[in-house]
N, C-alpha and C. Protein backbone atom coordinates (compact mmCIF):
# COMPACT_ATOMS: atom_id res chain seq x y z
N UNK A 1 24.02 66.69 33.03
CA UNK A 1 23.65 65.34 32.85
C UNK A 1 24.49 64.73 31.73
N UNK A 2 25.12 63.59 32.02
CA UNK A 2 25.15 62.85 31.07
C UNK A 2 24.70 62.15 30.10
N UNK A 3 25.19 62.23 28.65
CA UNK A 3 24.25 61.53 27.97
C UNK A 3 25.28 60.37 27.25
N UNK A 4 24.91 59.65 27.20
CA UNK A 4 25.72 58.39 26.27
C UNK A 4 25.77 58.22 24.99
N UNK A 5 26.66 58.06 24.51
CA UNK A 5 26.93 57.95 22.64
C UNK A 5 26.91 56.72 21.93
N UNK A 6 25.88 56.72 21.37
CA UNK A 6 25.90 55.33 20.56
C UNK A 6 27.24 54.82 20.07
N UNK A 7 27.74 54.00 19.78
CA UNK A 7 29.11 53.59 19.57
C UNK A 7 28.79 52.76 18.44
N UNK A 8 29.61 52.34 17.57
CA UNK A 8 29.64 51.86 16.29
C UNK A 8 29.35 50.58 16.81
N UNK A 9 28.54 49.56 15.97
CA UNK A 9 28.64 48.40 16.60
C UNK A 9 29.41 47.42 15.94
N UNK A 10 29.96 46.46 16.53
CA UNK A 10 31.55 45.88 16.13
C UNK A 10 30.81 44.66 15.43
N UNK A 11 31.28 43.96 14.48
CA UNK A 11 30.77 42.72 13.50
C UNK A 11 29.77 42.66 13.16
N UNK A 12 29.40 41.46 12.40
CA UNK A 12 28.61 41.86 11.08
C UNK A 12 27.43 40.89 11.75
N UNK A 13 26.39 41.47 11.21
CA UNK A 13 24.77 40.76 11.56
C UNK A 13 25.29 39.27 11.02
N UNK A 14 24.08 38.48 11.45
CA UNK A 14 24.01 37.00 10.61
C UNK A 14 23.59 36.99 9.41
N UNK A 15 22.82 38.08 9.09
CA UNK A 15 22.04 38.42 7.57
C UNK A 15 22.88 38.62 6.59
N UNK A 16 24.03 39.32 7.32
CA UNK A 16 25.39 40.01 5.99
C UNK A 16 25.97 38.70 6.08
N UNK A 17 26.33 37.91 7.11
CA UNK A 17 27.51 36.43 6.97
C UNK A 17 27.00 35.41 5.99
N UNK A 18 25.60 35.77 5.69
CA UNK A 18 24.64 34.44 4.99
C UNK A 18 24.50 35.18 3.54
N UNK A 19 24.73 36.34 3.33
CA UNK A 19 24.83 37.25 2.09
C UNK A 19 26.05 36.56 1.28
N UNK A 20 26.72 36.97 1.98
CA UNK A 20 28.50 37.10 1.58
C UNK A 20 28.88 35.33 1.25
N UNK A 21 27.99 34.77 2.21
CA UNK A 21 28.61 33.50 1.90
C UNK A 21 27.97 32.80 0.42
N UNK A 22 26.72 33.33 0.35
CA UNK A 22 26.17 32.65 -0.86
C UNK A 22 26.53 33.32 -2.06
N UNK A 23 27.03 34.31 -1.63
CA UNK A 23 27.95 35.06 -3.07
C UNK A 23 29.09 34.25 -3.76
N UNK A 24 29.80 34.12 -2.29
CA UNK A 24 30.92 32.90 -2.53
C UNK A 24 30.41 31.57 -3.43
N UNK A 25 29.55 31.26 -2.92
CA UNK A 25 29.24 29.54 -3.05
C UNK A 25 29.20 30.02 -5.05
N UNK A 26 27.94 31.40 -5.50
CA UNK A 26 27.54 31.14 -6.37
C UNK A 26 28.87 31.31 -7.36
N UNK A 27 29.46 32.00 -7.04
CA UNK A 27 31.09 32.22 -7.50
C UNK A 27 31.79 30.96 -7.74
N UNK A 28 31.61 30.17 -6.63
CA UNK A 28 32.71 29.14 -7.09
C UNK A 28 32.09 28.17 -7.87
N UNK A 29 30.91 27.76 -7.98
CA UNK A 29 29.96 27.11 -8.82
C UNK A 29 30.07 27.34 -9.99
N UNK A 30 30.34 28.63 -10.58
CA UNK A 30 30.74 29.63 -11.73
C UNK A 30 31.99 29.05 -11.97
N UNK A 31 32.74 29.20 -11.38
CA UNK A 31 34.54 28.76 -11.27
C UNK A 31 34.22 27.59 -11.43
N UNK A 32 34.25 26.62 -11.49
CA UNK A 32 34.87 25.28 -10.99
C UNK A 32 34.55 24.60 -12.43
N UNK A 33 33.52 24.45 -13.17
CA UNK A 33 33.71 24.05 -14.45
C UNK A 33 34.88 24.44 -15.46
N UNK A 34 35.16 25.94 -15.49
CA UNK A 34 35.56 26.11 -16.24
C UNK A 34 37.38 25.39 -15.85
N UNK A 35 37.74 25.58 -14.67
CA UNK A 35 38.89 25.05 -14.18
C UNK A 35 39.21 23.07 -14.30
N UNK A 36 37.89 22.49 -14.35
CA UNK A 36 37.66 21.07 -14.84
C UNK A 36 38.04 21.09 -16.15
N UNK A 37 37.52 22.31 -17.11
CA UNK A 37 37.89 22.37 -18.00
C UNK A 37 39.28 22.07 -18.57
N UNK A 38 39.96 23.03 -17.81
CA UNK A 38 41.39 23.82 -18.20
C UNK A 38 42.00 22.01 -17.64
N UNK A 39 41.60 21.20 -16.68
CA UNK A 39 42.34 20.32 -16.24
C UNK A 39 42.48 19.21 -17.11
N UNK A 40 41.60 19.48 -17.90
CA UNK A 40 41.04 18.04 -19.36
C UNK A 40 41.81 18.62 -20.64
N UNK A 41 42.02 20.04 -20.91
CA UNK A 41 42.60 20.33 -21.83
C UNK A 41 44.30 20.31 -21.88
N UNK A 42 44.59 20.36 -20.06
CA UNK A 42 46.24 20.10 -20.32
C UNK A 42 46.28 18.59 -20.12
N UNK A 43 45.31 17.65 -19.55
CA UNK A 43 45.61 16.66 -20.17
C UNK A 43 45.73 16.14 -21.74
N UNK A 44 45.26 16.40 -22.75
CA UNK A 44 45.01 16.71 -23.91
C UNK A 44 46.62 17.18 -24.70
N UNK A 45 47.06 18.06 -23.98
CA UNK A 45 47.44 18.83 -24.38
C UNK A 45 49.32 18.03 -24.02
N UNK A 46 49.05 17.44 -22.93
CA UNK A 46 50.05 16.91 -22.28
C UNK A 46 50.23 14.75 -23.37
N UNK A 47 49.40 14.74 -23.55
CA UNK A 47 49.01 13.34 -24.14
C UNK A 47 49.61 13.87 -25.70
N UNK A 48 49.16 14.56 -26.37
CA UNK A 48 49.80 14.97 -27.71
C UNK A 48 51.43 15.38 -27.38
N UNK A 49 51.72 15.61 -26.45
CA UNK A 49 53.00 16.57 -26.39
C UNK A 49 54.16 14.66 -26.37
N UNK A 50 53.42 13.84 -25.62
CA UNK A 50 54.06 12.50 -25.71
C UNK A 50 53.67 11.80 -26.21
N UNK A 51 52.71 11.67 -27.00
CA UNK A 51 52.67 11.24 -28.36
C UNK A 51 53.73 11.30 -29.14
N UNK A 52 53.80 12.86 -29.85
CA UNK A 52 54.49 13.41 -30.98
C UNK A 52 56.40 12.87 -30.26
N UNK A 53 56.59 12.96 -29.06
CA UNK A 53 58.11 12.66 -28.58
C UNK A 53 58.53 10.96 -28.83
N UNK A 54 57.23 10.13 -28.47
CA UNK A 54 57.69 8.98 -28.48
C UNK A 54 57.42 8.48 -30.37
N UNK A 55 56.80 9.36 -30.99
CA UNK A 55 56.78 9.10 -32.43
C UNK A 55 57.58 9.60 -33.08
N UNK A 56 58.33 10.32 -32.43
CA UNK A 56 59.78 11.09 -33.42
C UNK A 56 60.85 9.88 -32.89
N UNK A 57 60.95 9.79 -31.36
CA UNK A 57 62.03 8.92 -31.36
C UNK A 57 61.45 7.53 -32.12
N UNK A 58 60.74 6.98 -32.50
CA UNK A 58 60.54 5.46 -33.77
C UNK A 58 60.38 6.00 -34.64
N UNK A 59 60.22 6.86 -35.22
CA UNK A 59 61.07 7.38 -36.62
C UNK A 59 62.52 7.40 -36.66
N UNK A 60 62.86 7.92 -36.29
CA UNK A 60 64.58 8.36 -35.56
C UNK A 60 65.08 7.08 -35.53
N UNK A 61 64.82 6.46 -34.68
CA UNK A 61 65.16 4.62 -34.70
C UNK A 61 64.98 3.74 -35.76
N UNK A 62 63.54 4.09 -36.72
CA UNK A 62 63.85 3.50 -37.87
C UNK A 62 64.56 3.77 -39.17
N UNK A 63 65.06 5.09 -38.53
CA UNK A 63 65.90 5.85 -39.46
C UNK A 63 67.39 5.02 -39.81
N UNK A 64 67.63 5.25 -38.68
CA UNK A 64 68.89 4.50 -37.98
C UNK A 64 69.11 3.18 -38.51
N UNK A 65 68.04 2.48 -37.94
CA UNK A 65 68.22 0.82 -38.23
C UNK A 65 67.27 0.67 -39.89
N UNK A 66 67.80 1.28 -41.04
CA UNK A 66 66.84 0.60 -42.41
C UNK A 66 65.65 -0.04 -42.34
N UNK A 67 64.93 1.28 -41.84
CA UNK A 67 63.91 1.26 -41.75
C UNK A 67 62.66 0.17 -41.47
N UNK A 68 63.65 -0.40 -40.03
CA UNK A 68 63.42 -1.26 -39.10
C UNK A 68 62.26 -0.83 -38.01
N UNK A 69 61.68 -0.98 -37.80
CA UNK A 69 60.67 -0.63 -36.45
C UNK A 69 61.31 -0.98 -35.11
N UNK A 70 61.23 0.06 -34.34
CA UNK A 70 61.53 -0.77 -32.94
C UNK A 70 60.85 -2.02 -32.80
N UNK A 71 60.87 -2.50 -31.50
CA UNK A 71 59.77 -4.22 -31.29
C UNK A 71 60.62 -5.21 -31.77
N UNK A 72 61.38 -5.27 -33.09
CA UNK A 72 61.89 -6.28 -33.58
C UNK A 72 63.05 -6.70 -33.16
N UNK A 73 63.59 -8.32 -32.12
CA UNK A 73 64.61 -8.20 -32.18
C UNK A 73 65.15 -9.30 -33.18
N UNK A 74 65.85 -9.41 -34.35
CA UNK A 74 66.44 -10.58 -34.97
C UNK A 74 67.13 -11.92 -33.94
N UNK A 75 68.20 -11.36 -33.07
CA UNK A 75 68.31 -12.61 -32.53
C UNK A 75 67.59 -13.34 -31.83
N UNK A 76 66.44 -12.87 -31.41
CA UNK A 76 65.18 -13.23 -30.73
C UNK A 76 63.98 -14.15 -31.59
N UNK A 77 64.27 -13.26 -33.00
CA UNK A 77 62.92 -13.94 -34.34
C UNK A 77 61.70 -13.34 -33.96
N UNK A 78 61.33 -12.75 -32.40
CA UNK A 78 60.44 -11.92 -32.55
C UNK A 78 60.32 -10.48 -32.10
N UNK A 79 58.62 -9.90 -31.96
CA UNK A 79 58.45 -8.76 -31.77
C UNK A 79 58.12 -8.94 -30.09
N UNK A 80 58.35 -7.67 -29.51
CA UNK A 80 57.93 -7.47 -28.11
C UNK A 80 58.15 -5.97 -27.53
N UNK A 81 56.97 -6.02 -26.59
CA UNK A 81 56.87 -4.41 -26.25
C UNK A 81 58.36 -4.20 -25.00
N UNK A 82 58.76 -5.25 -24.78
CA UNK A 82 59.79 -4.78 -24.24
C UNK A 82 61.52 -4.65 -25.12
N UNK A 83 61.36 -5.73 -26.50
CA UNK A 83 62.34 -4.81 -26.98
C UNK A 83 62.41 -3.57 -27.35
N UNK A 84 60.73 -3.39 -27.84
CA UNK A 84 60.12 -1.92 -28.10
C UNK A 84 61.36 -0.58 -26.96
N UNK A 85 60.64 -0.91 -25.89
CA UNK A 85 60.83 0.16 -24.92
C UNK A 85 63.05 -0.20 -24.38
N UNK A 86 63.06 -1.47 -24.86
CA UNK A 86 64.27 -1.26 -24.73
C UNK A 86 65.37 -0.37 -25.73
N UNK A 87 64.19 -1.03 -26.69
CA UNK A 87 65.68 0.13 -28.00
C UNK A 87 65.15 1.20 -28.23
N UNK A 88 64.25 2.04 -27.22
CA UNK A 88 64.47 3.31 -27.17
C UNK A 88 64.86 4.22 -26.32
N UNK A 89 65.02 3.34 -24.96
CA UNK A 89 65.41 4.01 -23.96
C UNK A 89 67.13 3.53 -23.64
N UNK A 90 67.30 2.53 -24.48
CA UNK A 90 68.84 2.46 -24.63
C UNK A 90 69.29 2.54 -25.59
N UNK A 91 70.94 2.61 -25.58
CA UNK A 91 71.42 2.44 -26.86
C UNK A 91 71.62 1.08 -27.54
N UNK A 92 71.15 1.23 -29.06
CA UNK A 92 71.67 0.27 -29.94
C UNK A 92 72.75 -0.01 -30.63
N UNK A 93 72.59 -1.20 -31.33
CA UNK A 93 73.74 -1.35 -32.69
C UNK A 93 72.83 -1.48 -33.50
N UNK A 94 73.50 -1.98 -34.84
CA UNK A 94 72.57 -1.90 -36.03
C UNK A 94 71.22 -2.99 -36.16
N UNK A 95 71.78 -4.13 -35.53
CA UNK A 95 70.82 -4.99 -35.17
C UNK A 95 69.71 -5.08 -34.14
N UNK A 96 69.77 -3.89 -33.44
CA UNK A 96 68.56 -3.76 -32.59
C UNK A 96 68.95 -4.19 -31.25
N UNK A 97 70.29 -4.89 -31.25
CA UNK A 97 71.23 -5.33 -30.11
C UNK A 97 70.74 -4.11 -28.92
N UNK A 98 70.39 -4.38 -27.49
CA UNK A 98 71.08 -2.99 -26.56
C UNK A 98 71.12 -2.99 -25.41
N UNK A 99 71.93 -2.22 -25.10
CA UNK A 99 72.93 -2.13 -24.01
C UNK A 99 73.00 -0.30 -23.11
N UNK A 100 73.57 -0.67 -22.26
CA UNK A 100 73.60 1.04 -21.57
C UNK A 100 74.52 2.39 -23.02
N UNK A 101 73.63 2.93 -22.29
CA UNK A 101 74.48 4.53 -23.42
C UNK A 101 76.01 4.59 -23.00
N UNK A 102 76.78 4.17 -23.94
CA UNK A 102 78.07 4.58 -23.92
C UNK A 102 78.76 3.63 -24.06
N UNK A 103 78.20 2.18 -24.21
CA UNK A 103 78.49 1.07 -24.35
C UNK A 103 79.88 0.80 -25.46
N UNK A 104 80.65 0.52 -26.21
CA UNK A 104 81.28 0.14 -27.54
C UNK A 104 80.44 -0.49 -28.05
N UNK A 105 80.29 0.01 -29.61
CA UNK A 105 79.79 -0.79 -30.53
C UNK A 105 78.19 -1.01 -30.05
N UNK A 106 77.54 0.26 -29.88
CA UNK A 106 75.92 0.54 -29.40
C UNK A 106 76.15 1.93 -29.98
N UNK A 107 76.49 2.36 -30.55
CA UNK A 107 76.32 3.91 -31.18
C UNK A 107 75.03 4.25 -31.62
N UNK A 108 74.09 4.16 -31.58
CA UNK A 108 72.46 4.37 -32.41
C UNK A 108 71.90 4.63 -30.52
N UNK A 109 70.95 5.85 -30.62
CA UNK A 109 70.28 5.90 -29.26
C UNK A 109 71.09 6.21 -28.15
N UNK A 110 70.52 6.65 -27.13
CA UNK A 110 68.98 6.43 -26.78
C UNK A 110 67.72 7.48 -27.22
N UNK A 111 66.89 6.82 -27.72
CA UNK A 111 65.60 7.95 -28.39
C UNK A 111 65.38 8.20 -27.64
N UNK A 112 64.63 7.68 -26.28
CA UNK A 112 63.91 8.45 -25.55
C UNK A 112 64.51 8.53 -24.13
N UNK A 113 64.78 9.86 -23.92
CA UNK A 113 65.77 9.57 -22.17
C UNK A 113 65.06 9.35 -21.13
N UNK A 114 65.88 8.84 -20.52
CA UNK A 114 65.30 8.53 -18.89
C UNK A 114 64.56 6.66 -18.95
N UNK A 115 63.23 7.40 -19.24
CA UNK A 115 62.29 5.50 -19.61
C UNK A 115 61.15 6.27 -20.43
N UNK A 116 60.21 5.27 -20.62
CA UNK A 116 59.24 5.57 -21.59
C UNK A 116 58.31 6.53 -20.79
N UNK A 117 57.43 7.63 -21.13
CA UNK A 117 56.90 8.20 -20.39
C UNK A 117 55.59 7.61 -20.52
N UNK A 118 54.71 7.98 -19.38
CA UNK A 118 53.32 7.31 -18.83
C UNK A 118 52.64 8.43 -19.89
N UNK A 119 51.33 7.66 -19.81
CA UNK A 119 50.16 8.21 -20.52
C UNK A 119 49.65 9.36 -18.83
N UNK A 120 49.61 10.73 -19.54
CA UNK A 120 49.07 11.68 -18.75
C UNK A 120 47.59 10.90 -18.67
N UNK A 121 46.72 10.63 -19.36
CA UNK A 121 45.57 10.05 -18.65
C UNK A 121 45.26 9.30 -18.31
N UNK A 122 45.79 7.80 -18.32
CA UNK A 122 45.29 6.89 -17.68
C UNK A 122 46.86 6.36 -16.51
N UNK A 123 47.88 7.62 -16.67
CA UNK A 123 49.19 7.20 -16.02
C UNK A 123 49.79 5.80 -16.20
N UNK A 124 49.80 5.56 -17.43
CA UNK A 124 50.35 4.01 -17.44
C UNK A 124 51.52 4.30 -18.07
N UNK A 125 52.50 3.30 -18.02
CA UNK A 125 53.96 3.50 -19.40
C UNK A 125 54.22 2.47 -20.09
N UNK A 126 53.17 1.37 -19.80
CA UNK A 126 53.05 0.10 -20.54
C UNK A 126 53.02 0.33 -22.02
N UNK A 127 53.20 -0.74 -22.53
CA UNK A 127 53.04 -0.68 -24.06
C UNK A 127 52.43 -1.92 -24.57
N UNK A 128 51.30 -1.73 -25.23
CA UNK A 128 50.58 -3.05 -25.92
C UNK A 128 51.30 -3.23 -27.57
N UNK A 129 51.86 -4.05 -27.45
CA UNK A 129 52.60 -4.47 -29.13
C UNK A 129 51.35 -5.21 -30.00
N UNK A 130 51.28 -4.50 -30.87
CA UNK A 130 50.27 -5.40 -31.51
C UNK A 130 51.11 -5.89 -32.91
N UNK A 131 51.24 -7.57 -33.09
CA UNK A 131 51.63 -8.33 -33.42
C UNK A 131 51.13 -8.25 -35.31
N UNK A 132 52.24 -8.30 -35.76
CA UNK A 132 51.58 -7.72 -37.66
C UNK A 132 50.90 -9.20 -37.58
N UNK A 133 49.36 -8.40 -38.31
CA UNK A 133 48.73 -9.20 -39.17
C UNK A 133 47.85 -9.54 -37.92
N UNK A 134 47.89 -9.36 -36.63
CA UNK A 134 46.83 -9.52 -35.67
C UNK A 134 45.88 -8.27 -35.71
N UNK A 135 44.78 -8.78 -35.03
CA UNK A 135 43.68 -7.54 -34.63
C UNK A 135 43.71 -6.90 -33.79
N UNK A 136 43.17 -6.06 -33.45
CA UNK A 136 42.95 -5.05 -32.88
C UNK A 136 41.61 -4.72 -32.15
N UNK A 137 41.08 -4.97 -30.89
CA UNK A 137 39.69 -4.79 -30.75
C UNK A 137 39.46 -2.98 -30.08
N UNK A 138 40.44 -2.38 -30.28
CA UNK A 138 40.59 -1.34 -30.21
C UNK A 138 40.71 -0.92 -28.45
N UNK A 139 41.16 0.41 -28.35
CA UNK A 139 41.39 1.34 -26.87
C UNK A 139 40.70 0.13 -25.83
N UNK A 140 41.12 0.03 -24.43
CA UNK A 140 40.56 -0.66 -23.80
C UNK A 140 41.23 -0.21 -21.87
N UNK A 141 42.22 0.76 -22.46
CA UNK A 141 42.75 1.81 -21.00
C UNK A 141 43.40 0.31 -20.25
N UNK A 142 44.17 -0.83 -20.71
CA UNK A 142 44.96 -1.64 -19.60
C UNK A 142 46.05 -1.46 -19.86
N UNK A 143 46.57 -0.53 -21.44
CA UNK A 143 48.12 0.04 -21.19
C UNK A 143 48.07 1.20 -21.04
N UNK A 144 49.31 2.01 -21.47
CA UNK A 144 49.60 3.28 -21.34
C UNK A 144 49.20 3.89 -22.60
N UNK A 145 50.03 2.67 -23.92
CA UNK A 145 50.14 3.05 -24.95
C UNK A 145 49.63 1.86 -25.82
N UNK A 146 49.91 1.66 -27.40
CA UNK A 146 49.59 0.81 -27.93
C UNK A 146 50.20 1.13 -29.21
N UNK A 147 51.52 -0.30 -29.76
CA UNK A 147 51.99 0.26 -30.82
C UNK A 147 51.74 -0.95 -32.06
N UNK A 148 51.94 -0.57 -33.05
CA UNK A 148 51.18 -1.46 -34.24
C UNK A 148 52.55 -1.38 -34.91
N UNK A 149 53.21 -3.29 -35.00
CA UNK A 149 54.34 -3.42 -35.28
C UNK A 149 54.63 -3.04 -36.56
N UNK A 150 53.22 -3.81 -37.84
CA UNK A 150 53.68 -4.09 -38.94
C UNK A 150 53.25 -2.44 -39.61
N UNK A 151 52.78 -1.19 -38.92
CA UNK A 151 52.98 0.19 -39.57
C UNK A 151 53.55 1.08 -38.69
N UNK A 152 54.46 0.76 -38.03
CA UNK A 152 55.16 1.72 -36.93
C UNK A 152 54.07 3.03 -36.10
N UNK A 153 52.80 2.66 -36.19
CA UNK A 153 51.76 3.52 -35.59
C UNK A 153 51.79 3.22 -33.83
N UNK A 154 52.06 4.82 -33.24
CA UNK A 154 52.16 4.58 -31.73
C UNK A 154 50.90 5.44 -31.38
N UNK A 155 50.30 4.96 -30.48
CA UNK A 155 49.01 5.64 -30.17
C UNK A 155 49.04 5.96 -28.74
N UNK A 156 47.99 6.34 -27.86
CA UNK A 156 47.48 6.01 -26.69
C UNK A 156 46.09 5.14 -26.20
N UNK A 157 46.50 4.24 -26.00
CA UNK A 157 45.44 3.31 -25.40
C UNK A 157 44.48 3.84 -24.13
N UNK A 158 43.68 4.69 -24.66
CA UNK A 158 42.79 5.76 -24.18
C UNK A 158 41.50 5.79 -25.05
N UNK A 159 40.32 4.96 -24.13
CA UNK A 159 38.78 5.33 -24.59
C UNK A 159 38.59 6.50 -24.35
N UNK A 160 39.57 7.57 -23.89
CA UNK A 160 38.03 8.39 -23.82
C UNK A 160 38.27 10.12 -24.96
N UNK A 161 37.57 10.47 -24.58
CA UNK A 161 37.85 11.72 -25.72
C UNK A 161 38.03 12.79 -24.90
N UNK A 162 38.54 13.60 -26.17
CA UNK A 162 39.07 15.44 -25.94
C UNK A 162 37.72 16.18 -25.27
N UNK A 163 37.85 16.65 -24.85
CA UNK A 163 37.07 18.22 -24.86
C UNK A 163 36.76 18.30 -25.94
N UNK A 164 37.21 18.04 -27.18
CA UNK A 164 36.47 18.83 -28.58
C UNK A 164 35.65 17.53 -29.11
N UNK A 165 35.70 16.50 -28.22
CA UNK A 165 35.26 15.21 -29.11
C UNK A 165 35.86 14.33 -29.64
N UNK A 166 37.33 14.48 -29.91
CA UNK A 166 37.56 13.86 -30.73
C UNK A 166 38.66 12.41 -29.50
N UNK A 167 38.22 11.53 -30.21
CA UNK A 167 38.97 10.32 -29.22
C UNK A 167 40.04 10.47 -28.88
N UNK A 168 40.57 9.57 -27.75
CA UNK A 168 42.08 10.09 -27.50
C UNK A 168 42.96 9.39 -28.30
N UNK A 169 42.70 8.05 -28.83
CA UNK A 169 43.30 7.17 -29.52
C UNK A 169 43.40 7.72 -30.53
N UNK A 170 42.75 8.49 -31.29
CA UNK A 170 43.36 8.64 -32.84
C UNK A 170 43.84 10.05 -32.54
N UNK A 171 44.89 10.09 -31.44
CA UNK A 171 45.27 11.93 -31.58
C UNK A 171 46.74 11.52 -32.03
């Protein structure tokens, strides 16, 4: 007589698929803050890194021009965020004059290559000039940046804060 052999049985109950899956779920629930995390801290991390670049090149520039601030153009009589971003992304003369890199008689610059870089958090590359001796109603996220003519202070025009608390504007 023949007898028949139980045979292994092939795939998994519904009990093990509903196991395995809520293992997953509780796993990634676990995961996913801390990775929100890590995404706020290289913003952070990315916002200081262009900070500190676009504040070396207006040092550098006021180095250059006697201790001139970008923003200012003389033949103009005034300040503006686009001479700002012009005399750093091109080259100057002594007067704040500028023109493409390689120009004659533009030897000073370019501070910052390429163009001005965007704010990693709110992606802007605007620049709010704030006018000496005007106010300030502080961060309000409609530029990128925000620079204060009459103390060469460049910030980011960013309400919101670090991971550690601390605002983004005064980083």
């Amino acid at each position: 007589m023949r007898t028949r052999t139980r045979t292994a049985r092939q795939g998994f109950s519904l009990l093990e698929v509903l196991i395995v899956i809520t293992i997953l779920v509780v796993l990634t629930g676990m995961a996913l803050p801390s990775f929100s995390g890590a995404v706020d801290d290289a913003e952070v991390t990315a916002l200081s890194q262009q900070l500190q670049r676009v504040r070396t090149a207006i040092d550098y520039y006021s180095f250059q021009h006697d201790d001139q601030f970008p923003g200012w153009l003389a033949s103009a009589g005034a300040w503006s965020a686009v001479h700002l971003v012009n005399q750093l992304v091109l080259a100057s003369d002594e007067d704040g004059e500028t023109a493409a890199a390689g120009t004659a008689g533009y030897a000073y610059g370019p501070y910052v290559t390429e163009a001005m870089p965007a704010n990693p958090v709110s992606r802007a590359d605007s620049v709010l000039l704030v006018q000496p001796g005007a106010g300030f109603n502080g961060p309000d996220d409609t530029t990128g940046w925000v620079f204060f003519a009459d103390s060469g202070v460049f910030r980011a025009n960013s309400s919101g804060t670090a991971p550690d608390g601390t605002p983004l504007f005064n980083l």
